[in-house]
Protein backbone atom coordinates (compact mmCIF):
# COMPACT_ATOMS: atom_id res chain seq x y z
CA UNK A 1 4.04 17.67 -15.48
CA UNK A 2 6.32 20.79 -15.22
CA UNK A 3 4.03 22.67 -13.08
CA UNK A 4 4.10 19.76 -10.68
CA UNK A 5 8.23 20.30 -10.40
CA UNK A 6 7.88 23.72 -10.38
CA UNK A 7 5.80 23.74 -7.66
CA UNK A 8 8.31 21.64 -5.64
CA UNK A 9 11.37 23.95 -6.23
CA UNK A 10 9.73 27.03 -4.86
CA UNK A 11 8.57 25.83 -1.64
CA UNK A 12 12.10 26.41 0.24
CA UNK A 13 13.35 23.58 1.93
CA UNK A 14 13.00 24.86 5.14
CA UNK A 15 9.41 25.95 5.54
CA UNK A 16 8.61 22.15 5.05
CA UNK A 17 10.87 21.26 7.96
CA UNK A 18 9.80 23.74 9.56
CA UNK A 19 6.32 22.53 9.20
CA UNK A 20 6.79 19.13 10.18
CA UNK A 21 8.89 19.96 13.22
CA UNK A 22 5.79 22.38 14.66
CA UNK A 23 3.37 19.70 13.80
CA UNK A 24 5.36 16.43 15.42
CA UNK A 25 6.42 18.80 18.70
CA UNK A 26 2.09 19.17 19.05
CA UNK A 27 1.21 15.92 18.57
CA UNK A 28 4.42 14.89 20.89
CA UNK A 29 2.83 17.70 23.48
CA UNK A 30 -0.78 16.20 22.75
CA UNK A 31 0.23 12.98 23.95
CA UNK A 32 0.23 14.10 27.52
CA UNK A 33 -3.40 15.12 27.38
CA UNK A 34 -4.67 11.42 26.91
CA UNK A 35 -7.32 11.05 29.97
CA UNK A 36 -6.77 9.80 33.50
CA UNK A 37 -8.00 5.99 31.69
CA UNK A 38 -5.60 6.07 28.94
CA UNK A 39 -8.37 7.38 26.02
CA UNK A 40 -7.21 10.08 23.62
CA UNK A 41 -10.75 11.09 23.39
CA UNK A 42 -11.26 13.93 20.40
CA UNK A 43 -7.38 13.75 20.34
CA UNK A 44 -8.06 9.94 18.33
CA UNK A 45 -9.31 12.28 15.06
CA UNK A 46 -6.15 14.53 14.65
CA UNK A 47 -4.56 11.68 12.83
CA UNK A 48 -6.87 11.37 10.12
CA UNK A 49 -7.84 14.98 9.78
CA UNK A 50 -4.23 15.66 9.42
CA UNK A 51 -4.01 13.07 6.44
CA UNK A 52 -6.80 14.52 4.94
CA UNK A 53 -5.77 18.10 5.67
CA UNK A 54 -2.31 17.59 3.80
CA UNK A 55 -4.09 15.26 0.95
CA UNK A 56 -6.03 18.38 0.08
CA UNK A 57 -3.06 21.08 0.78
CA UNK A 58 0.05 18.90 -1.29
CA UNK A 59 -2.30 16.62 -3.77
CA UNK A 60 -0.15 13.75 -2.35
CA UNK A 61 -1.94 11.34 -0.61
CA UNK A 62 0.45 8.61 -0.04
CA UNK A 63 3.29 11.51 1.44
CA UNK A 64 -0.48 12.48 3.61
CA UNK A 65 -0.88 9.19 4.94
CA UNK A 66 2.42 8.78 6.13
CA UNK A 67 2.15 12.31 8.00
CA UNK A 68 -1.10 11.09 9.47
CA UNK A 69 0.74 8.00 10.86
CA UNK A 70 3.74 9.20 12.09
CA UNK A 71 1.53 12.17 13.86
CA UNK A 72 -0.62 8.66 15.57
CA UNK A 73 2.55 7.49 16.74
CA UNK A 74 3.58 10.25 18.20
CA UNK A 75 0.17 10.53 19.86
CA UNK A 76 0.97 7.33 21.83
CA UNK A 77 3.96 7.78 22.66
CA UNK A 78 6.25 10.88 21.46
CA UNK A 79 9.42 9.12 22.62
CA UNK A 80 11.46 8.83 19.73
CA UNK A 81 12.88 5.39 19.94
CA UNK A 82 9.20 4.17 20.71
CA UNK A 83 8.12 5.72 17.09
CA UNK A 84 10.35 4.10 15.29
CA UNK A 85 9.79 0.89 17.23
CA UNK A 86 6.02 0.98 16.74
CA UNK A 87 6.32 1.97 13.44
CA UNK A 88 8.35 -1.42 12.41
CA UNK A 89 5.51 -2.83 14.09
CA UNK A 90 2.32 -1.86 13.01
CA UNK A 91 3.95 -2.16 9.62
CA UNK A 92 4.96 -5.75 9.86
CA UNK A 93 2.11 -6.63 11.48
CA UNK A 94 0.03 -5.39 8.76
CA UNK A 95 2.16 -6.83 5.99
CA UNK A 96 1.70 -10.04 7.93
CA UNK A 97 -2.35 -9.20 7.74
CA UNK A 98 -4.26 -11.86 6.05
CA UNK A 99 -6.15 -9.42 4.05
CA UNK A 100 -3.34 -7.38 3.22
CA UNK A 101 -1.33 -10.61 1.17
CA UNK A 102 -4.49 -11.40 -0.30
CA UNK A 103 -4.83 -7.31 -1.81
CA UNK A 104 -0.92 -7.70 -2.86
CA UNK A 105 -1.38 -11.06 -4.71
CA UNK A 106 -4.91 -9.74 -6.45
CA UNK A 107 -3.97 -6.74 -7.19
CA UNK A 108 -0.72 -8.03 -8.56
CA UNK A 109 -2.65 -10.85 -10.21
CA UNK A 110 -4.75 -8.86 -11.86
CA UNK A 111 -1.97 -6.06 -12.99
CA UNK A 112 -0.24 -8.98 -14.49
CA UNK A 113 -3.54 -10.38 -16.57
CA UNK A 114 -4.50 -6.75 -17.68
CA UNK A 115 -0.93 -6.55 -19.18
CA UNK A 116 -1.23 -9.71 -20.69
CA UNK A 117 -4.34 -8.67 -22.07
CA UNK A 118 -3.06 -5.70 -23.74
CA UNK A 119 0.14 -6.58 -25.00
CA UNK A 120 -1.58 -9.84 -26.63
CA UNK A 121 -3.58 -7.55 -28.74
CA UNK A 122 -6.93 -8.56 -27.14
CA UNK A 123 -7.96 -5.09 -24.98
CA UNK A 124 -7.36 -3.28 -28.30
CA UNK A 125 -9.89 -5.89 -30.06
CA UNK A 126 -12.58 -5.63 -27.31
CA UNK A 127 -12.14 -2.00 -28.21
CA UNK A 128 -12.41 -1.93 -31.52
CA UNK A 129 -15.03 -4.07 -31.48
CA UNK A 130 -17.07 -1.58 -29.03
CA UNK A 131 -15.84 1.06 -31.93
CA UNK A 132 -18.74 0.04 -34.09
CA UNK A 133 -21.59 -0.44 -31.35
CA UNK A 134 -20.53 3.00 -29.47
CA UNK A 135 -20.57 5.72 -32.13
CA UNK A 136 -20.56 9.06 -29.31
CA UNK A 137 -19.37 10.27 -26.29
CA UNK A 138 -22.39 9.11 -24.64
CA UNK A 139 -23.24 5.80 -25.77
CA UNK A 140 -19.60 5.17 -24.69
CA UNK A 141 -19.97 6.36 -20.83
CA UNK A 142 -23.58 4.16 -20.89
CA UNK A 143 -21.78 1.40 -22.22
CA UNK A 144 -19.04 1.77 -19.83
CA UNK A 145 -21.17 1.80 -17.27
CA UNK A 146 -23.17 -1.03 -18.30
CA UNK A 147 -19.97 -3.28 -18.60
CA UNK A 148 -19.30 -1.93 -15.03
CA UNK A 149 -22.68 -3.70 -13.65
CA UNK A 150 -22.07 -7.14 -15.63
CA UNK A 151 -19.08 -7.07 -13.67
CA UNK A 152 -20.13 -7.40 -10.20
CA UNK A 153 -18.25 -10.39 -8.43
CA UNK A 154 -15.46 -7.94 -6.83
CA UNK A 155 -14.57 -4.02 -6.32
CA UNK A 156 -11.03 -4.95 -7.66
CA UNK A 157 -12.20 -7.10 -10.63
CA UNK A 158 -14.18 -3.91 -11.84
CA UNK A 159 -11.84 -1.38 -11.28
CA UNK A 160 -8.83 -2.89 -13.35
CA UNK A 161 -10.70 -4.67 -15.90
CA UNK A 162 -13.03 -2.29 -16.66
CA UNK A 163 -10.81 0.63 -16.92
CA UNK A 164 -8.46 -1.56 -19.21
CA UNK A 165 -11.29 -2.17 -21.40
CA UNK A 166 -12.75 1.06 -22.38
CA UNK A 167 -10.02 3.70 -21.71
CA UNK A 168 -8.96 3.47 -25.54
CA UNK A 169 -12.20 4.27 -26.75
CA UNK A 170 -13.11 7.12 -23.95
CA UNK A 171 -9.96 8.71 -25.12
CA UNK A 172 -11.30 8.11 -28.09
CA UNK A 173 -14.16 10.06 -28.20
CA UNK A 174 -12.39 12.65 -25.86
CA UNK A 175 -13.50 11.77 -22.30
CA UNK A 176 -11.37 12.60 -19.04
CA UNK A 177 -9.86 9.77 -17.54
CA UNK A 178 -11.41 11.06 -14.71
CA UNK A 179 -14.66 10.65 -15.95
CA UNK A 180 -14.10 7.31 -16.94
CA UNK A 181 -12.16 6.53 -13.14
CA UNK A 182 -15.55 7.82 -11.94
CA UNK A 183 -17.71 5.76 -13.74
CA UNK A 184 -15.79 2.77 -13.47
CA UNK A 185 -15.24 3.46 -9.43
CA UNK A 186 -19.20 4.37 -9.12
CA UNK A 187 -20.10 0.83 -10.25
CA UNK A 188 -17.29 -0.60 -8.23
CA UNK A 189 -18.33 -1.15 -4.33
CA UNK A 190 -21.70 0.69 -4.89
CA UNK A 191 -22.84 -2.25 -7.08
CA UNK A 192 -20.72 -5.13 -5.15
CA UNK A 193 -23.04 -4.44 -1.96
CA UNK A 194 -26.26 -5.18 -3.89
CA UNK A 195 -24.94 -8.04 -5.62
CA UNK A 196 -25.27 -11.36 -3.01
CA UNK A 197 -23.13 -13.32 -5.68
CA UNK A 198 -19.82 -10.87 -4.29
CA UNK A 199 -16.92 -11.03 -2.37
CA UNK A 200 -18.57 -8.46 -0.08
CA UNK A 201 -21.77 -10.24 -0.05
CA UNK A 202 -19.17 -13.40 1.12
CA UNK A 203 -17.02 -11.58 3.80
CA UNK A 204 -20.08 -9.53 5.22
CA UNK A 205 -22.29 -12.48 5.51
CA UNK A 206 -20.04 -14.39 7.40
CA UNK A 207 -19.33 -11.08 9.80
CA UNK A 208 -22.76 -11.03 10.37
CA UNK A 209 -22.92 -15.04 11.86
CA UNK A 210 -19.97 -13.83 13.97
CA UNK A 211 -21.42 -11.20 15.77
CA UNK A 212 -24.64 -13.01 16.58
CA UNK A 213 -26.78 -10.59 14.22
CA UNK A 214 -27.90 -14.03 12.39
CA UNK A 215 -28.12 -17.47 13.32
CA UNK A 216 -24.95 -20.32 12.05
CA UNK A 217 -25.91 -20.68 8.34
CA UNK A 218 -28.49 -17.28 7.77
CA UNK A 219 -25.46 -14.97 7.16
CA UNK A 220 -26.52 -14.51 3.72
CA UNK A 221 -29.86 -14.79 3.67
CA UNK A 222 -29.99 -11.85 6.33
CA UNK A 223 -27.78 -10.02 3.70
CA UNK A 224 -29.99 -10.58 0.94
CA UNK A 225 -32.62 -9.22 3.30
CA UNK A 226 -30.89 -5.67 4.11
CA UNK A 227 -30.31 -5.32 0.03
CA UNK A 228 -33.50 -3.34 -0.32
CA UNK A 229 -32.01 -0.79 2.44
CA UNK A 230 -28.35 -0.54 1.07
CA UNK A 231 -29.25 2.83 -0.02
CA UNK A 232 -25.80 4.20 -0.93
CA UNK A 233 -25.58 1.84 -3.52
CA UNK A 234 -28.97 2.50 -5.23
CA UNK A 235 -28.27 6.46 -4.40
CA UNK A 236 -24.35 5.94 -6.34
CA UNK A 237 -26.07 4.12 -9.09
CA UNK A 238 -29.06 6.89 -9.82
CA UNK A 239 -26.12 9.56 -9.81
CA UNK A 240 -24.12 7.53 -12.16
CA UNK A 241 -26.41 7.18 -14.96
CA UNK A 242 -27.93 10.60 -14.25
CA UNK A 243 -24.24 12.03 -15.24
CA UNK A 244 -23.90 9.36 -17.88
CA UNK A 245 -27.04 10.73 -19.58
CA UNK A 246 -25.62 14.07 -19.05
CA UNK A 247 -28.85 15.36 -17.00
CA UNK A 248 -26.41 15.81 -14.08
CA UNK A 249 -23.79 18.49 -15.38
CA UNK A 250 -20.37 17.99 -14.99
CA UNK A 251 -19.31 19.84 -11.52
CA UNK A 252 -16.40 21.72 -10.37
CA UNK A 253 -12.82 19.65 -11.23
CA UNK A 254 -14.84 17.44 -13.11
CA UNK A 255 -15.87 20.44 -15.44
CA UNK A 256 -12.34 21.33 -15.52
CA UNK A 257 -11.52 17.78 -16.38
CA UNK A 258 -13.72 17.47 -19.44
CA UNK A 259 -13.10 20.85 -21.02
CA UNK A 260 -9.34 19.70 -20.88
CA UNK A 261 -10.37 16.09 -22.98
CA UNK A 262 -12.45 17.91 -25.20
CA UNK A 263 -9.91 20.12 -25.92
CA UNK A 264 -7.66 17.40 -27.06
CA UNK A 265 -5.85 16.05 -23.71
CA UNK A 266 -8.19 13.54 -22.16
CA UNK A 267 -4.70 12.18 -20.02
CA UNK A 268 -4.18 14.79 -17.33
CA UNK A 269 -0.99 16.06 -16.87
CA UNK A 270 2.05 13.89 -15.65
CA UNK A 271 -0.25 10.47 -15.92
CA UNK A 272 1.14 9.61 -19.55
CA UNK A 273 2.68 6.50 -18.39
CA UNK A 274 0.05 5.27 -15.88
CA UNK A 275 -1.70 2.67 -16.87
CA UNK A 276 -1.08 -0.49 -19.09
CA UNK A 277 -0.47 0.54 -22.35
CA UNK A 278 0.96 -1.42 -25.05
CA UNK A 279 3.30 -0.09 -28.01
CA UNK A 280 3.60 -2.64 -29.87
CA UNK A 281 1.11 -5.36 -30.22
CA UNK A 282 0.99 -9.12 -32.60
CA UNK A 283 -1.24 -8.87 -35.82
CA UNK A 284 -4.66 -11.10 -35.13
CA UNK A 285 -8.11 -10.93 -36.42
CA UNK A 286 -10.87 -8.68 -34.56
CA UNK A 287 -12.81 -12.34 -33.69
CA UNK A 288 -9.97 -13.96 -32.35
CA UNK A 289 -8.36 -10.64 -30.64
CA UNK A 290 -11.89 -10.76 -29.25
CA UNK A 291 -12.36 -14.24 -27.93
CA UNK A 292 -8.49 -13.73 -26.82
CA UNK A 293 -10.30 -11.04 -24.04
CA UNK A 294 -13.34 -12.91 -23.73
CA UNK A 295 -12.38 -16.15 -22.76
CA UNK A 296 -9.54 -15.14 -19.98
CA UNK A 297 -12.43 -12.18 -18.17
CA UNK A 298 -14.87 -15.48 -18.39
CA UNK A 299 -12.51 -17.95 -16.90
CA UNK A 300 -11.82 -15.48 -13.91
CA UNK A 301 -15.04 -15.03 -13.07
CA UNK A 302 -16.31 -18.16 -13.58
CA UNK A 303 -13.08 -20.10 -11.87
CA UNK A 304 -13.60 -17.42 -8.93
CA UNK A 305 -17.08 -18.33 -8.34
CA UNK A 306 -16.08 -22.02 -8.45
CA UNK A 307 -13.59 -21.13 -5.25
CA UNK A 308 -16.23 -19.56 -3.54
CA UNK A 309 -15.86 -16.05 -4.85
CA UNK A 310 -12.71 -16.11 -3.86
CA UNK A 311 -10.68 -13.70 -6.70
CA UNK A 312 -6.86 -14.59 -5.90
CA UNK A 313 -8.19 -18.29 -6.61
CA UNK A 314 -9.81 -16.99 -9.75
CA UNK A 315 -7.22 -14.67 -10.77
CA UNK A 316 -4.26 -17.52 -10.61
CA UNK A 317 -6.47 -19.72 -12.79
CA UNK A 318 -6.94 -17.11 -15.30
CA UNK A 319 -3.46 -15.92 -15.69
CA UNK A 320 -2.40 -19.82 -16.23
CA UNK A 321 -5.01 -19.72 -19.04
CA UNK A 322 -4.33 -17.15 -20.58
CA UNK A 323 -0.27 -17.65 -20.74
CA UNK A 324 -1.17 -21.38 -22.23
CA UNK A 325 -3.97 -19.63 -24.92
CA UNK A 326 -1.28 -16.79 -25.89
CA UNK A 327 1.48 -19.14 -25.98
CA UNK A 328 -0.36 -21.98 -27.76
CA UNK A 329 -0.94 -18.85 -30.39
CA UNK A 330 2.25 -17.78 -30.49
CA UNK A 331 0.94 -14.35 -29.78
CA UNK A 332 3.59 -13.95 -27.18
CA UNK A 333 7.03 -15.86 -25.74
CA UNK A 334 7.41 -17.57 -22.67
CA UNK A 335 9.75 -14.84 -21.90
CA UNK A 336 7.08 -11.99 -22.69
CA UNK A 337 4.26 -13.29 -21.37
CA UNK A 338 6.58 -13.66 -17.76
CA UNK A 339 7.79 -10.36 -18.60
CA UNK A 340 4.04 -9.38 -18.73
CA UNK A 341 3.16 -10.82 -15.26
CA UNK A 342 5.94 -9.05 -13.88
CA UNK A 343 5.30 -5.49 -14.91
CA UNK A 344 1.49 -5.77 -14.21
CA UNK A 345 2.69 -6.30 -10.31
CA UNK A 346 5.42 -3.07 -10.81
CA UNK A 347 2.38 -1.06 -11.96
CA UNK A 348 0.68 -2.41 -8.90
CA UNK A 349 3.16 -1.47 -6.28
CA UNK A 350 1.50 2.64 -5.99
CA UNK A 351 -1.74 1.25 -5.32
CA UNK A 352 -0.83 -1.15 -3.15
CA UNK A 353 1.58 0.73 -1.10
CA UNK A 354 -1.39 2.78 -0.59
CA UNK A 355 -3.43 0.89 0.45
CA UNK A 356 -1.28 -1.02 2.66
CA UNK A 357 -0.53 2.48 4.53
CA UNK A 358 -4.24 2.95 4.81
CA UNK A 359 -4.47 -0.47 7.02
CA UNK A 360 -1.44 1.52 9.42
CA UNK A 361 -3.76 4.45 9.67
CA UNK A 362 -6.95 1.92 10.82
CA UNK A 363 -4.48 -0.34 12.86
CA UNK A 364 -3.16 3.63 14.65
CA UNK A 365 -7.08 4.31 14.97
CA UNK A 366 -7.52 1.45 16.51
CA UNK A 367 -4.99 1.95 19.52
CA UNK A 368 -6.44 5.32 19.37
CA UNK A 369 -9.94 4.20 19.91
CA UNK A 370 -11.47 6.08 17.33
CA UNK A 371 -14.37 4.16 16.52
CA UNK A 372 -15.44 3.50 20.11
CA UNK A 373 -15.24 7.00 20.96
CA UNK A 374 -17.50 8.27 17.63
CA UNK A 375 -19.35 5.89 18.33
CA UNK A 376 -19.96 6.05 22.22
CA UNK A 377 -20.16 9.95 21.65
CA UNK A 378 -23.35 9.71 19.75
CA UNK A 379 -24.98 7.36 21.59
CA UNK A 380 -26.70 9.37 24.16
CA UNK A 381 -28.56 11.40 21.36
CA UNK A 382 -29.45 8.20 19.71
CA UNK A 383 -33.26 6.97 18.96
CA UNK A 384 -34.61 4.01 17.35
CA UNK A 385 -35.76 6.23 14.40
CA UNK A 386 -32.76 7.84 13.90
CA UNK A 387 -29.92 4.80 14.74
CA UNK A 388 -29.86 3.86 10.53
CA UNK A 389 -28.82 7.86 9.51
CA UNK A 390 -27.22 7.72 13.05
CA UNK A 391 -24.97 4.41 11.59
CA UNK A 392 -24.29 5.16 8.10
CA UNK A 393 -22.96 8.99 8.25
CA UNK A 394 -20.67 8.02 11.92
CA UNK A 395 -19.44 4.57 10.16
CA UNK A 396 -19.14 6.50 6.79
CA UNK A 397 -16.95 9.23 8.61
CA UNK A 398 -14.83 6.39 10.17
CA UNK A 399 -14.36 4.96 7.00
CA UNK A 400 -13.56 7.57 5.17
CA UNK A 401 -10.86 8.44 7.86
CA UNK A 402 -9.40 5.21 7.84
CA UNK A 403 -9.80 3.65 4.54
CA UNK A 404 -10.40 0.37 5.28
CA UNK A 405 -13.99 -0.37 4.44
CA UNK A 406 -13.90 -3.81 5.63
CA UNK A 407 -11.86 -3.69 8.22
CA UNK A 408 -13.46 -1.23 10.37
CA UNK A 409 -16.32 -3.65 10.85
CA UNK A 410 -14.38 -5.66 12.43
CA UNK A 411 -14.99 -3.39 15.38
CA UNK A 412 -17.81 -1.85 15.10
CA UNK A 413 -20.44 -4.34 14.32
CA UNK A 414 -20.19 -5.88 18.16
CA UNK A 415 -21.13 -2.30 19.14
CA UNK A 416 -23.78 -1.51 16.47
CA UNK A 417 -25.50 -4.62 16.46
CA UNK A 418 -26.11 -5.28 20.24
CA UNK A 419 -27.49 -1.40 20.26
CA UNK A 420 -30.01 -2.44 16.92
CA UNK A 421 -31.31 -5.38 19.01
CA UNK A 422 -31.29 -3.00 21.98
CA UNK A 423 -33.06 -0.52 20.74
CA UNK A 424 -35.62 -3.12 18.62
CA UNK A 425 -34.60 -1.63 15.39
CA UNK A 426 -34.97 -4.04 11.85
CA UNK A 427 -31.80 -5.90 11.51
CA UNK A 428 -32.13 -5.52 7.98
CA UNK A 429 -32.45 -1.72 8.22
CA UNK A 430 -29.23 -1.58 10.58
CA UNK A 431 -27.11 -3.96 8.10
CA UNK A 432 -28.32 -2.10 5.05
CA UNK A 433 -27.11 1.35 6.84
CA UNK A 434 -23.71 -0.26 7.55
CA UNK A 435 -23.30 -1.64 3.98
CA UNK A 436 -24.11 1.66 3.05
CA UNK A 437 -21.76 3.41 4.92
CA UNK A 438 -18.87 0.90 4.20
CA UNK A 439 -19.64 1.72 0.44
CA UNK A 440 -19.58 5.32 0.73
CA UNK A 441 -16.64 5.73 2.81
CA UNK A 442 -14.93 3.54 0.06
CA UNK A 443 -16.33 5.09 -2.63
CA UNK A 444 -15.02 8.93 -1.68
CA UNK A 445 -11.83 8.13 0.56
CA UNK A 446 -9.03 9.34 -1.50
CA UNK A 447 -6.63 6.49 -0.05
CA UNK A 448 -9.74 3.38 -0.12
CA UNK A 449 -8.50 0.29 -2.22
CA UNK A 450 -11.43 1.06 -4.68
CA UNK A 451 -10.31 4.65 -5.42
CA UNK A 452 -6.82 3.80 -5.58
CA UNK A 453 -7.13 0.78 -8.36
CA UNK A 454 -10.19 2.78 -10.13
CA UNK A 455 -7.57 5.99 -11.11
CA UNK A 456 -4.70 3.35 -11.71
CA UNK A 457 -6.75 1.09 -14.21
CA UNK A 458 -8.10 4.76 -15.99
CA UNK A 459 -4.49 6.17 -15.86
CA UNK A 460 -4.87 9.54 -13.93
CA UNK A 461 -3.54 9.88 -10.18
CA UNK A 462 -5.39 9.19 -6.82
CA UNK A 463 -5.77 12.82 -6.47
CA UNK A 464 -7.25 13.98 -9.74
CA UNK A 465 -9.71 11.26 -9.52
CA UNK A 466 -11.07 12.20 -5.82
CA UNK A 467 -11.27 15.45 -6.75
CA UNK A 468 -13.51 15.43 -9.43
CA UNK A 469 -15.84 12.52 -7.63
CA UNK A 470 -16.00 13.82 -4.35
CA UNK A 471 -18.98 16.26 -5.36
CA UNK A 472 -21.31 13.34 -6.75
CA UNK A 473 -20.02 10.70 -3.61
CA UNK A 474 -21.25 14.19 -1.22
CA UNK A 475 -24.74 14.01 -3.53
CA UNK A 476 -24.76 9.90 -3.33
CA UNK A 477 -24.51 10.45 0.28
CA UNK A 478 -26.97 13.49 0.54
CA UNK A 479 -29.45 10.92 -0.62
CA UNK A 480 -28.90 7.60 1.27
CA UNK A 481 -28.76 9.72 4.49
CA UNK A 482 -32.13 11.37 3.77
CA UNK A 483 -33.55 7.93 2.81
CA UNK A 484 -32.20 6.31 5.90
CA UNK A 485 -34.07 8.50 7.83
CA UNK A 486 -37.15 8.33 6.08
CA UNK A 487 -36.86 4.40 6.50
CA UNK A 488 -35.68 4.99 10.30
CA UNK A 489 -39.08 6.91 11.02
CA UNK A 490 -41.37 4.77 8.76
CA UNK A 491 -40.33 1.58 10.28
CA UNK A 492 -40.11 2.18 13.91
């Protein structure tokens, strides 16, 4: 934690103005380059190479995002008074964003039932429970990684859960919290995609009946179909239990990471008090601590899947329960388990500020026209054969840029499908490429939703967790491209 500060104090002041004044005066001198039709061109990327640039540079990402959006505003229009105008724009307008109130209310939801959880004793019980089952390091990252698979209705569900669940007994048996964010993250989205019973199998399904790639009604069933050819997700789930079952070694920062835990310090430096740890939790058996975690995780999924799949609905139903079963136990007040609801959303309000910057930076891209112009780039080199590797590393990229993996498809899937139908290539194929790429741009983007809630349910930062995943997303990725193609040739 001290090197962090010290690292502050002796960058002087002024070189970071200085800095920021060079870069806003190009980006305000950029903005006059935009073509003769209004385009920005390869001027659309700066914005997210500069976010990713800095991310990398100052190991701040949310401090990164901001740069990369006030650098898109300037971009469109370097007037000052316009910046500041757009600015209270795009950021209304995306708090106003459907989507975005529905991420604010899970997440904080889901902050609040965690913390519930824990300070009722029952997390600790689940735990100690696992204690007896899980006797080494390895058993514990297979099991962790097993209970990341059962739970498969939602990305957010398994991220916060999850984590919750098994970061007592990882530190336990001295693994990095960035391990654990990694396994916990790599059966997050990767899994969701192949699961039809999901809220991605839900919102992508219905995508697909709006953008005429299936018929009123065969949303899902074409999803179900493209399964087989999400290859990201089977690609993230081979490297996952490789590294649990330590026949992948542990690579670069995530070397680093687990020398440091084995040596004694599984909680990186400075992330002490991220998370949702209790100090002081009520006496209660192992069984009933047990069924105290067991019965709330089973009423949100199974109340979630009654609404449809719909997790807010599922969340609000389980919190209820679980203040009437804690209360009704006298585990904890009125007062307390409030109290508990309310820090779970505090907790929240990194990750969500986060993520709520990475909708500015797709909403910037968008005025930008990113997407069209990657997209409308490649097309002229495009074939048949190679249009699946063609879609998942270009809609990857503009995921990963944007970090928004549901939200870019929005866009894009009015351009990609008509060119699949075009160009007579399997439907299935195309959708199982795009699923693939939405999962890996969400799986390694350092700002995604996904990433964000996986290293705040472990309890290490953004940063350290991207870090030590990026190499096996890169590998996950190596191999769903090089499938993909395979696939592409075979099956033209």
């Amino acid at each position: 934690m001290n090197t962090t500060v010290q690292t502050r104090i002796s960058t002087p002041p002024w070189k970071t103005v200085g800095a920021c004044t060079l870069i806003a005066i190009a980006f305000g001198f950029m903005s006059t380059l935009q073509q003769d039709d209004g385009a920005y061109g390869i001027l659309s990327l700066l914005p997210s190479l500069l976010i990713v640039a800095t991310a990398i540079i100052t190991k701040r990402p949310l401090e990164s995002i901001f740069a990369g959006i006030m650098a898109g505003l300037l971009l469109l229009n370097p007037n000052p008074d316009a910046v500041f105008t757009s600015l209270g724009d795009i950021a209304t307008s995306v708090m106003m964003n459907e989507t975005i109130a529905w991420i604010i209310l899970v997440c904080g939801m889901m902050g609040g039932l965690i913390t519930m959880l824990e300070k009722g004793g029952s997390v600790l019980a689940f735990s100690g429970m696992l204690v007896h089952r899980l006797k080494n390091k390895r058993q514990t990252l297979i099991g962790t990684t097993v209970l990341g698979l059962a739970v498969f209705i939602d990305d957010y569900l398994n991220s916060l859960a999850v984590s919750a669940s098994m970061k007592n007994l990882t530190d336990r048996y001295r693994i990095s919290r960035e391990k654990l964010a990694f396994v916990v993250d790599s059966t997050a989205a990767p899994v969701c995609i192949l699961v039809p019973v999901s809220t991605w199998a839900v919102y992508f399904a219905a995508l697909l009946e709006e953008n005429n790639a299936a018929a009123e009604g065969a949303g899902m069933m074409l999803y179900i179909e493209s399964i087989p050819y999400m290859a990201y997700g089977w690609a993230a789930l081979i490297i996952v239990w490789l590294v649990v079952a330590d026949i992948i070694p542990d690579i670069g920062p995530m070397k680093k990471a687990e020398a440091r835990a084995q040596a004694g310090q599984p909680i990186p430096d400075g992330c002490d008090q991220i998370g949702f740890d209790a100090s002081e939790l009520p006496e209660t058996s192992p069984m009933r601590g047990l069924m105290n975690f067991l019965l709330p995780m089973a009423v949100l999924v199974g109340a979630s899947m009654y609404y449809d799949i719909d997790l807010l609905k599922g969340a609000l139903v389980a919190s209820i329960f679980t203040m009437v079963l804690y209360y009704w136990q006298r585990l904890l007040s009125f007062g307390e388990l409030v109290e508990s609801m309310l820090t779970g959303f505090k907790v929240m309000l990194q990750p969500i500020a986060m993520v709520a910057a990475g909708f500015m930076v797709k909403e910037i891209n968008d005025q930008l026209g990113m997407t069209p112009y990657i997209i409308d780039t490649l097309v002229p080199y495009l074939s048949s054969e190679l249009l699946p590797a063609a879609v998942f590393v270009v809609m990857a990229a503009v995921v990963f840029a944007t970090g928004s993996s549901w939200g870019v498809f929005v866009i894009s899937l009015p351009i990609v499908i008509p060119l699949a139908q075009n160009m007579d290539v399997s439907m299935p194929l195309t959708i199982g490429a795009l699923l693939s790429a939405s999962a890996f741009g969400s799986h390694a983007c350092f700002f995604s939703d996904s990433t964000v809630l996986s290293a705040q349910g472990s309890g290490c930062s953004t940063m350290d967790h991207a870090v030590t995943q990026i190499p096996y997303a890169l590998m996950g990725g190596a191999l769903a491209f090089a499938s993909l193609l395979i696939l592409g040739f075979s099956m033209a």
